[in-house]
C-alpha atoms as a PDB file:
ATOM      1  CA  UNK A   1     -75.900  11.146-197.540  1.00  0.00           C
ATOM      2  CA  UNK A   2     -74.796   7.560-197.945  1.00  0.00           C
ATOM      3  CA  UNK A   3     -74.511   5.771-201.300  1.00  0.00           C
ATOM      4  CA  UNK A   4     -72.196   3.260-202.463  1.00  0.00           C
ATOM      5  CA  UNK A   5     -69.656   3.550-205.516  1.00  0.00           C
ATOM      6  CA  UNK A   6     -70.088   1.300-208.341  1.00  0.00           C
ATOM      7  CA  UNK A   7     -66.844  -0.174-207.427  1.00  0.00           C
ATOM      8  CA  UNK A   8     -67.973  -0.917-203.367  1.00  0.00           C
ATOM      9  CA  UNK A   9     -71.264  -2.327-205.032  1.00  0.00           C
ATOM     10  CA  UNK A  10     -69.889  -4.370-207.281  1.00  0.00           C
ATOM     11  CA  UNK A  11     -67.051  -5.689-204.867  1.00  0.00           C
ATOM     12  CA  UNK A  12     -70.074  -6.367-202.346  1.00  0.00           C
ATOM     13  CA  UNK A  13     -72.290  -8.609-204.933  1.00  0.00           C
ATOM     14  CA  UNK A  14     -69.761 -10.192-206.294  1.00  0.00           C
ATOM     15  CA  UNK A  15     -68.646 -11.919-202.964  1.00  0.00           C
ATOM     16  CA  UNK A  16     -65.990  -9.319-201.858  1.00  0.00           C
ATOM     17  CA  UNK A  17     -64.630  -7.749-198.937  1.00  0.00           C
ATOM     18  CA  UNK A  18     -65.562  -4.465-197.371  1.00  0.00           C
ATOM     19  CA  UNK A  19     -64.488  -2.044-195.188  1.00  0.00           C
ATOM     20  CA  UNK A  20     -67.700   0.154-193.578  1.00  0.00           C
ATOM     21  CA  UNK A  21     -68.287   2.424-190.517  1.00  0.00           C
ATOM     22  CA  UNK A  22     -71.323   1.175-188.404  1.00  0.00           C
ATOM     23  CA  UNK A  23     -72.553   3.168-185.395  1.00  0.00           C
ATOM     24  CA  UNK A  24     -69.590   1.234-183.427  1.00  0.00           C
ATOM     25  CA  UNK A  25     -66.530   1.173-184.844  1.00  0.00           C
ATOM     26  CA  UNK A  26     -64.718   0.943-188.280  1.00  0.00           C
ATOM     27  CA  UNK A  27     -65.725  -2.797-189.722  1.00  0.00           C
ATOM     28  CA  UNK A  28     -64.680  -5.437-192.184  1.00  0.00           C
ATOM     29  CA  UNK A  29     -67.336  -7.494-193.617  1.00  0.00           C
ATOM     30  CA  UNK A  30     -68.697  -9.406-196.314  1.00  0.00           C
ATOM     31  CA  UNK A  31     -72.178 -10.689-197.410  1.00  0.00           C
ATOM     32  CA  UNK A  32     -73.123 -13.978-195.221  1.00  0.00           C
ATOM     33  CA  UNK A  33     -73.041 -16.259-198.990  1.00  0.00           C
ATOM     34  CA  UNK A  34     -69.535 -14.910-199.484  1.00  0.00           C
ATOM     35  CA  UNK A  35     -67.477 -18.151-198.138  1.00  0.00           C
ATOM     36  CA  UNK A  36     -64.464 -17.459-199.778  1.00  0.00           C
ATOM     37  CA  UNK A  37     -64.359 -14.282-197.979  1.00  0.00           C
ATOM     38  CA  UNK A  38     -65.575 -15.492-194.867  1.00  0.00           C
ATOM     39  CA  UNK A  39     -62.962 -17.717-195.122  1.00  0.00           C
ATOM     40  CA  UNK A  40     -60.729 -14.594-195.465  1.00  0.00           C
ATOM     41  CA  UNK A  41     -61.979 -12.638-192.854  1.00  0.00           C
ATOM     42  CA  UNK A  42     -61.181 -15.436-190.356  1.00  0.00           C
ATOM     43  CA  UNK A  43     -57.385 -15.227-191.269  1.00  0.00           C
ATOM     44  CA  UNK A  44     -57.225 -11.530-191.727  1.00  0.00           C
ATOM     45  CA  UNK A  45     -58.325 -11.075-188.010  1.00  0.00           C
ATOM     46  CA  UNK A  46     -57.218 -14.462-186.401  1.00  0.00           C
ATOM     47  CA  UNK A  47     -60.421 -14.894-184.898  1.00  0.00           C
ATOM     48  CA  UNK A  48     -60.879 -18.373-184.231  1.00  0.00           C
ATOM     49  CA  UNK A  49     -63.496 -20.664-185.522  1.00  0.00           C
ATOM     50  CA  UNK A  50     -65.457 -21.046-182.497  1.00  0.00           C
ATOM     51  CA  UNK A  51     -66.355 -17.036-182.567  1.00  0.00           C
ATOM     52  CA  UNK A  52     -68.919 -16.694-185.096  1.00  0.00           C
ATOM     53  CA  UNK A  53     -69.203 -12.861-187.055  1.00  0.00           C
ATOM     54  CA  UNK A  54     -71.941 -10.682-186.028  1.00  0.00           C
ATOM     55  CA  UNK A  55     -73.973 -10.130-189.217  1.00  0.00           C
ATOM     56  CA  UNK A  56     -76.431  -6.907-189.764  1.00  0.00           C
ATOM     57  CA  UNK A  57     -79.545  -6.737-191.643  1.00  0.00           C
ATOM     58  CA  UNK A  58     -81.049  -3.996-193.091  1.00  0.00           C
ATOM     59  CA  UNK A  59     -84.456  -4.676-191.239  1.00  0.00           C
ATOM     60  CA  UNK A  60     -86.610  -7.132-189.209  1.00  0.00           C
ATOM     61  CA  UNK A  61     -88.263  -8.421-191.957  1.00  0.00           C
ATOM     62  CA  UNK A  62     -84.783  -9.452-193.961  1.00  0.00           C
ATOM     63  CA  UNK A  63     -83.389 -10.807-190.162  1.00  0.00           C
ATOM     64  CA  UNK A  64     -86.905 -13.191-190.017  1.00  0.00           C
ATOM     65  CA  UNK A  65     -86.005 -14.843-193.653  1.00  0.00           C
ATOM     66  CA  UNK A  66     -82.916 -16.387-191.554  1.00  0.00           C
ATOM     67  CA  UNK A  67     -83.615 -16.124-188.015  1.00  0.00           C
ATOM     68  CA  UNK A  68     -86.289 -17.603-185.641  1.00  0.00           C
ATOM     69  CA  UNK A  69     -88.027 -14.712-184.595  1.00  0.00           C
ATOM     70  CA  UNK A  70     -91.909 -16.135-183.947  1.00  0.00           C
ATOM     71  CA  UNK A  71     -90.920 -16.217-180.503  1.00  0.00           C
ATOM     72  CA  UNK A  72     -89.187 -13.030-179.274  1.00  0.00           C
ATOM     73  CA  UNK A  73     -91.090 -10.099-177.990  1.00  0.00           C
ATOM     74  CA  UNK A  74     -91.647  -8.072-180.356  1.00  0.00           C
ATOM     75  CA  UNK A  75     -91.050  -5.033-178.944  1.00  0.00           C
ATOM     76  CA  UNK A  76     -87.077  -6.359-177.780  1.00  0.00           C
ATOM     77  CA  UNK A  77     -86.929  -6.060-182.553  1.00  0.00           C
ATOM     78  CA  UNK A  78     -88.845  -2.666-182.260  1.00  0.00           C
ATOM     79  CA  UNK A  79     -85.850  -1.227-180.544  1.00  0.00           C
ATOM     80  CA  UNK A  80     -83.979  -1.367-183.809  1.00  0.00           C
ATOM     81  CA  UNK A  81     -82.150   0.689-185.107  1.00  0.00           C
ATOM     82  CA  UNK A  82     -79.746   0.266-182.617  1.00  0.00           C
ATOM     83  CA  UNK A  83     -75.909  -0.760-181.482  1.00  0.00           C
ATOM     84  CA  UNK A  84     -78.147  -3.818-179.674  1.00  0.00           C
ATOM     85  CA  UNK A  85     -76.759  -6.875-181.144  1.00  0.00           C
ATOM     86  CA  UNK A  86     -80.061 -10.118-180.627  1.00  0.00           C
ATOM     87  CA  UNK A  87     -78.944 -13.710-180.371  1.00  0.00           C
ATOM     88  CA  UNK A  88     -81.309 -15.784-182.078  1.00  0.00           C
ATOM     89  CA  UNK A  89     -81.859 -19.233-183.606  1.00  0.00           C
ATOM     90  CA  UNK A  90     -81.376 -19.533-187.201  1.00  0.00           C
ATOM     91  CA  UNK A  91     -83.954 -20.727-189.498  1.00  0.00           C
ATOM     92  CA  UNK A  92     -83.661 -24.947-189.939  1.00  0.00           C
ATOM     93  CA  UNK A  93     -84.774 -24.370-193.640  1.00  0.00           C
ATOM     94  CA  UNK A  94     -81.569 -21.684-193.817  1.00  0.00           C
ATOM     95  CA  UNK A  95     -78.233 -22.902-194.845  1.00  0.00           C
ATOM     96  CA  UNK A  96     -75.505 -20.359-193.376  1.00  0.00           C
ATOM     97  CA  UNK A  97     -71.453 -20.799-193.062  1.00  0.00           C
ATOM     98  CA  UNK A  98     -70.555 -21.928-189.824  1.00  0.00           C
ATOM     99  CA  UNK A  99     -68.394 -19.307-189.246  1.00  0.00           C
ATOM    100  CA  UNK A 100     -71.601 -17.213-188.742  1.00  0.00           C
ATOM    101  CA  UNK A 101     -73.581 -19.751-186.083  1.00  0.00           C
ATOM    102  CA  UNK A 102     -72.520 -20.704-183.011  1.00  0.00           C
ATOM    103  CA  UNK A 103     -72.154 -23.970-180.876  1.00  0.00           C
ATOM    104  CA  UNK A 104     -76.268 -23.550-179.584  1.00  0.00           C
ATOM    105  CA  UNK A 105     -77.528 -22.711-183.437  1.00  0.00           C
ATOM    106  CA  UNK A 106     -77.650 -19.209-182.537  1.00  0.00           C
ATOM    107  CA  UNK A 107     -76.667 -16.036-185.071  1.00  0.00           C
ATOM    108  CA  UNK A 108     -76.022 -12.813-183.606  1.00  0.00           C
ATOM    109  CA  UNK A 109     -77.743  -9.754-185.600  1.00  0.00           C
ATOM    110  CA  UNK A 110     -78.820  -6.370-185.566  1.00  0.00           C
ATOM    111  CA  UNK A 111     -79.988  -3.575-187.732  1.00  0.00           C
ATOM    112  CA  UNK A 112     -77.233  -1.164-187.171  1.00  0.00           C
ATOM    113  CA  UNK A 113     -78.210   2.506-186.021  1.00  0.00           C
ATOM    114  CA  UNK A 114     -75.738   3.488-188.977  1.00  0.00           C
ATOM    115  CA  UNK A 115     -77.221   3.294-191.746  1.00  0.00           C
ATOM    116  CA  UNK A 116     -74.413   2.051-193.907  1.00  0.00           C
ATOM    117  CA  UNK A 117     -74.592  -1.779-193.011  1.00  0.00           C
ATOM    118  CA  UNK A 118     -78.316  -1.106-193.867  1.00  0.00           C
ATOM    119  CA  UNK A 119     -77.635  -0.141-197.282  1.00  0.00           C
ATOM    120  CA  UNK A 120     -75.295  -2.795-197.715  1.00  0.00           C
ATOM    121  CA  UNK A 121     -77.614  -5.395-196.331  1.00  0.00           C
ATOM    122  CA  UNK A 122     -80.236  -4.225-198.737  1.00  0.00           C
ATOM    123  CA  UNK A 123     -78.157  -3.703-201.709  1.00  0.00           C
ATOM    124  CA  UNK A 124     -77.304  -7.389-201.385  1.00  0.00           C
ATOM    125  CA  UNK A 125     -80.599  -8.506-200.218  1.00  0.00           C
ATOM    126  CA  UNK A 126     -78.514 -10.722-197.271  1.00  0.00           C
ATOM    127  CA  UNK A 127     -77.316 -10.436-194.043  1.00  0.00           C
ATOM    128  CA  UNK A 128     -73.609  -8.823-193.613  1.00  0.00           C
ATOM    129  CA  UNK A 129     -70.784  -9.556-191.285  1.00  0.00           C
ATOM    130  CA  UNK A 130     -69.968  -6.588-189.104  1.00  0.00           C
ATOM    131  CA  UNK A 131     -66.768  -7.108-187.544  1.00  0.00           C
ATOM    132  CA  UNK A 132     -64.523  -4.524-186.085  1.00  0.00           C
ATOM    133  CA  UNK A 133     -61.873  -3.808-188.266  1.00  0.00           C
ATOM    134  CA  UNK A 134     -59.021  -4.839-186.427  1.00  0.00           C
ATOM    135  CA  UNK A 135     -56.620  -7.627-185.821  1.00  0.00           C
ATOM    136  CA  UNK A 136     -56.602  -9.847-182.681  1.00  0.00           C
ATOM    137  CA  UNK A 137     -55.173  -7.817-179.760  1.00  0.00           C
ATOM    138  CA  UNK A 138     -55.417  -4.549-181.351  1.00  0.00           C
ATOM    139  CA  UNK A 139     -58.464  -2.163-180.530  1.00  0.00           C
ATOM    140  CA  UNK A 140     -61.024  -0.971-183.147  1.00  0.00           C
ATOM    141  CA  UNK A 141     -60.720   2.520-184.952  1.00  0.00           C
ATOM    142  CA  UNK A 142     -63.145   5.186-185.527  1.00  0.00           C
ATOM    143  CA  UNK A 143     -61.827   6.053-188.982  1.00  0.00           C
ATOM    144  CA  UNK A 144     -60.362   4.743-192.283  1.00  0.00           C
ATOM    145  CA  UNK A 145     -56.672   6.686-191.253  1.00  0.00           C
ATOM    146  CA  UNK A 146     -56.622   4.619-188.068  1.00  0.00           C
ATOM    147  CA  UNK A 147     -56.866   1.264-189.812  1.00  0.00           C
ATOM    148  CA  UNK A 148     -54.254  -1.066-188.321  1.00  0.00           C
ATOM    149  CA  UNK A 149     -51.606  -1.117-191.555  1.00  0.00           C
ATOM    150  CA  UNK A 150     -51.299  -5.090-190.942  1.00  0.00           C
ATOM    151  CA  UNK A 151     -55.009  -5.757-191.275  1.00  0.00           C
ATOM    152  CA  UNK A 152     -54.767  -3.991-194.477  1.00  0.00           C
ATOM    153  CA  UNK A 153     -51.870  -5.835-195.623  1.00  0.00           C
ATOM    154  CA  UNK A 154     -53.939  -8.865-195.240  1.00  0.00           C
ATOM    155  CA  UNK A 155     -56.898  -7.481-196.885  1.00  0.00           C
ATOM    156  CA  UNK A 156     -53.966  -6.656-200.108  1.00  0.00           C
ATOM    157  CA  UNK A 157     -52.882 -10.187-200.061  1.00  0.00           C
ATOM    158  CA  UNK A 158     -56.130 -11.721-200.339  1.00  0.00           C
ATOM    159  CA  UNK A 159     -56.984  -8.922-203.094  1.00  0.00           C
ATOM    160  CA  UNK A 160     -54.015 -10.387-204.819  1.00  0.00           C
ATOM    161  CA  UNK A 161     -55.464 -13.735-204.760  1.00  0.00           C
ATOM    162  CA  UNK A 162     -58.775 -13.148-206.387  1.00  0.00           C
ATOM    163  CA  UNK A 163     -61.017 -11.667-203.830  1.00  0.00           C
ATOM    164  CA  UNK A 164     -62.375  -8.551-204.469  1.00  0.00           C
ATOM    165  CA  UNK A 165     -61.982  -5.369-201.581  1.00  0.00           C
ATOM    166  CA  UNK A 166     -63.489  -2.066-201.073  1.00  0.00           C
ATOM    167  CA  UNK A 167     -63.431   0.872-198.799  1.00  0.00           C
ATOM    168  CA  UNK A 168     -66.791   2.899-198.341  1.00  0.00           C
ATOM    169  CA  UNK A 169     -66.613   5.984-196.788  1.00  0.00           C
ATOM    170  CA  UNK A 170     -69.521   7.727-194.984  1.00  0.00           C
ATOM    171  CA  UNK A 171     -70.229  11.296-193.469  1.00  0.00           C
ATOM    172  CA  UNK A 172     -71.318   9.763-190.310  1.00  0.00           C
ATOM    173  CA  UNK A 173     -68.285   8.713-188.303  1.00  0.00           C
ATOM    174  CA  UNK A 174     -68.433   6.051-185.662  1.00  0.00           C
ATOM    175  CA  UNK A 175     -68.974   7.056-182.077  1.00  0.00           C
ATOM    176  CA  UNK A 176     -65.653   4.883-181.029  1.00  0.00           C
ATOM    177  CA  UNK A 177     -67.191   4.546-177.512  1.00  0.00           C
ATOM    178  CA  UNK A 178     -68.271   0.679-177.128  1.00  0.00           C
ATOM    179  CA  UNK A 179     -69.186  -2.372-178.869  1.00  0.00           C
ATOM    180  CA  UNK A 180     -72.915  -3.539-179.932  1.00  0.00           C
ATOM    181  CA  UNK A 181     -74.609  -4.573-176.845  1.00  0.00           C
ATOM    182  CA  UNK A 182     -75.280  -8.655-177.087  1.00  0.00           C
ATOM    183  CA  UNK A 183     -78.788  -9.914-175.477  1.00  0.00           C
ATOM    184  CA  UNK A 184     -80.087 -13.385-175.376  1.00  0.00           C
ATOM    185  CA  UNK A 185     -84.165 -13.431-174.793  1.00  0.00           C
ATOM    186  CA  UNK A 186     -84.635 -16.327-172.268  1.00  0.00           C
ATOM    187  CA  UNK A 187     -87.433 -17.091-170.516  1.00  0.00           C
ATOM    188  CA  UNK A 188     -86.128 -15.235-167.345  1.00  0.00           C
ATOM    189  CA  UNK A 189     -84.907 -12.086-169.506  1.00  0.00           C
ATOM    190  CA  UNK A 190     -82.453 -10.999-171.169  1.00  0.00           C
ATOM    191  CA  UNK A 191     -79.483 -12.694-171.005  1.00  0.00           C
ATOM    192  CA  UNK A 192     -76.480 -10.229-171.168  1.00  0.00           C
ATOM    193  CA  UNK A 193     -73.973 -11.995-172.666  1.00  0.00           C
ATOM    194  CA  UNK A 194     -72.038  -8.327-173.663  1.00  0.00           C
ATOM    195  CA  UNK A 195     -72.523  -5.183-171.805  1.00  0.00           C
ATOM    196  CA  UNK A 196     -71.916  -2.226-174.272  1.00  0.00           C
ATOM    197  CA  UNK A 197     -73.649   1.012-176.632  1.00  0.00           C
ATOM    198  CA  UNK A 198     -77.031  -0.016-175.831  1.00  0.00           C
ATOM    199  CA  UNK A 199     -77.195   0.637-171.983  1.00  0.00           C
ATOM    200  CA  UNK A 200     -79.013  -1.516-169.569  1.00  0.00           C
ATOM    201  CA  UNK A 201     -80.665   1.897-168.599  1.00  0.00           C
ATOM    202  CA  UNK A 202     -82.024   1.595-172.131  1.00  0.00           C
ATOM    203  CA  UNK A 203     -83.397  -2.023-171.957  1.00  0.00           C
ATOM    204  CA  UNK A 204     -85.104  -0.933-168.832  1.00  0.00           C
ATOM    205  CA  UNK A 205     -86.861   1.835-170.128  1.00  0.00           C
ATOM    206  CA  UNK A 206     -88.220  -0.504-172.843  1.00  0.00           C
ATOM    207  CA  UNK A 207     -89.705  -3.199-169.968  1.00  0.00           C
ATOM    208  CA  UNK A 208     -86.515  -5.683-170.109  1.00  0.00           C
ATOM    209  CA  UNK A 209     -84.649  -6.699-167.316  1.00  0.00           C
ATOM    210  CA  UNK A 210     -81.382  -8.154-168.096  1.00  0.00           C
ATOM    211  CA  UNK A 211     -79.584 -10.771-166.169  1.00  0.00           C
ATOM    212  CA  UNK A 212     -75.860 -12.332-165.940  1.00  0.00           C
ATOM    213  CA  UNK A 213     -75.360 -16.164-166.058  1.00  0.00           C
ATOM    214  CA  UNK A 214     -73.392 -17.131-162.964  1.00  0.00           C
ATOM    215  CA  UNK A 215     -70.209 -19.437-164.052  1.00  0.00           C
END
């Protein structure tokens, strides 16, 4: 069963940073109102501005209250829950970070097959960033012992400095085996834009072709 403490809660309301399995990997994360921690998160993994997180939601109705989703085939959301990671335009109404958009207006979401980012996502009633929990140039880990000891470092010294941090723990391990899958609907297909969990096998069983940009 998964439940959060009333210390991961609290550290996840109050603008704080977490660490959570997903159905991927071992993440760090925050809720998508958290700047200061966004903020954080950039430094802690040196991932530059111009990469926005992935955020997860805990279902298609909470990813419509900030995403443009009038125009996607429906049935491309029904495949959620999933490690299938959508591209879509935010909301112009919806104010969001820019570390969490990218250069075409675009934020890239998912309800995660695990259903931890789903609680958290609910608990907060936002979106959440779900970024692997590793530095840049190191690979992602399956489990909390595996956590690169710099990355938690980082996550100490911005403890230190006011921001609140949590582990959660779960009984459901990640599966360690690939990244979300990223898909952009176009009016050709799917654009793949990252090949990974969810199969192209998968997408074709569902009635989606994918396709990848030349260039």
């Amino acid at each position: 069963m998964n439940s959060l403490s009333d210390v991961a809660q609290a550290c996840l309301i109050d603008g704080g940073i977490l660490l959570f399995p997903t159905e991927t990997w071992y993440a760090v994360g925050a809720k998508m109102s958290a700047a200061k921690a966004l903020a954080a998160l950039g430094w802690i993994k040196e991932r530059p501005s111009t990469k926005p997180f992935p955020l997860a939601a805990c279902d298609h109705h909470q990813v419509a209250r900030f995403c443009q989703t009038e125009a996607v085939d429906p049935s491309l959301l029904a495949l959620w829950p999933a490690p299938l990671t959508v591209l879509l335009p935010k909301r112009d109404d919806v104010s969001l970070d820019p570390s969490l958009v990218n250069g075409r207006g675009e934020v890239a979401v998912r309800v995660a097959a695990h259903p931890m980012p789903r609680l958290l996502a609910r608990v907060c009633g936002e979106l959440v960033t779900v970024s692997s929990a590793n530095c840049a140039g190191h690979s992602p880990v399956r489990f909390r012992a595996e956590l690169d000891p710099v990355l938690l470092e980082r996550i100490r010294a911005c403890e230190a400095k006011g921001i609140p941090c949590a582990v959660v723990e779960s009984p459901l391990a990640p599966q360690g085996i690939a990244p979300s899958t990223i898909v952009r609907p176009t009016a050709k297909g799917l654009e793949l834009v990252r090949d990974g969990a969810f199969s192209q096998k998968e997408l074709a069983k569902a009635g989606f072709s994918c396709f990848v940009p030349k260039g």
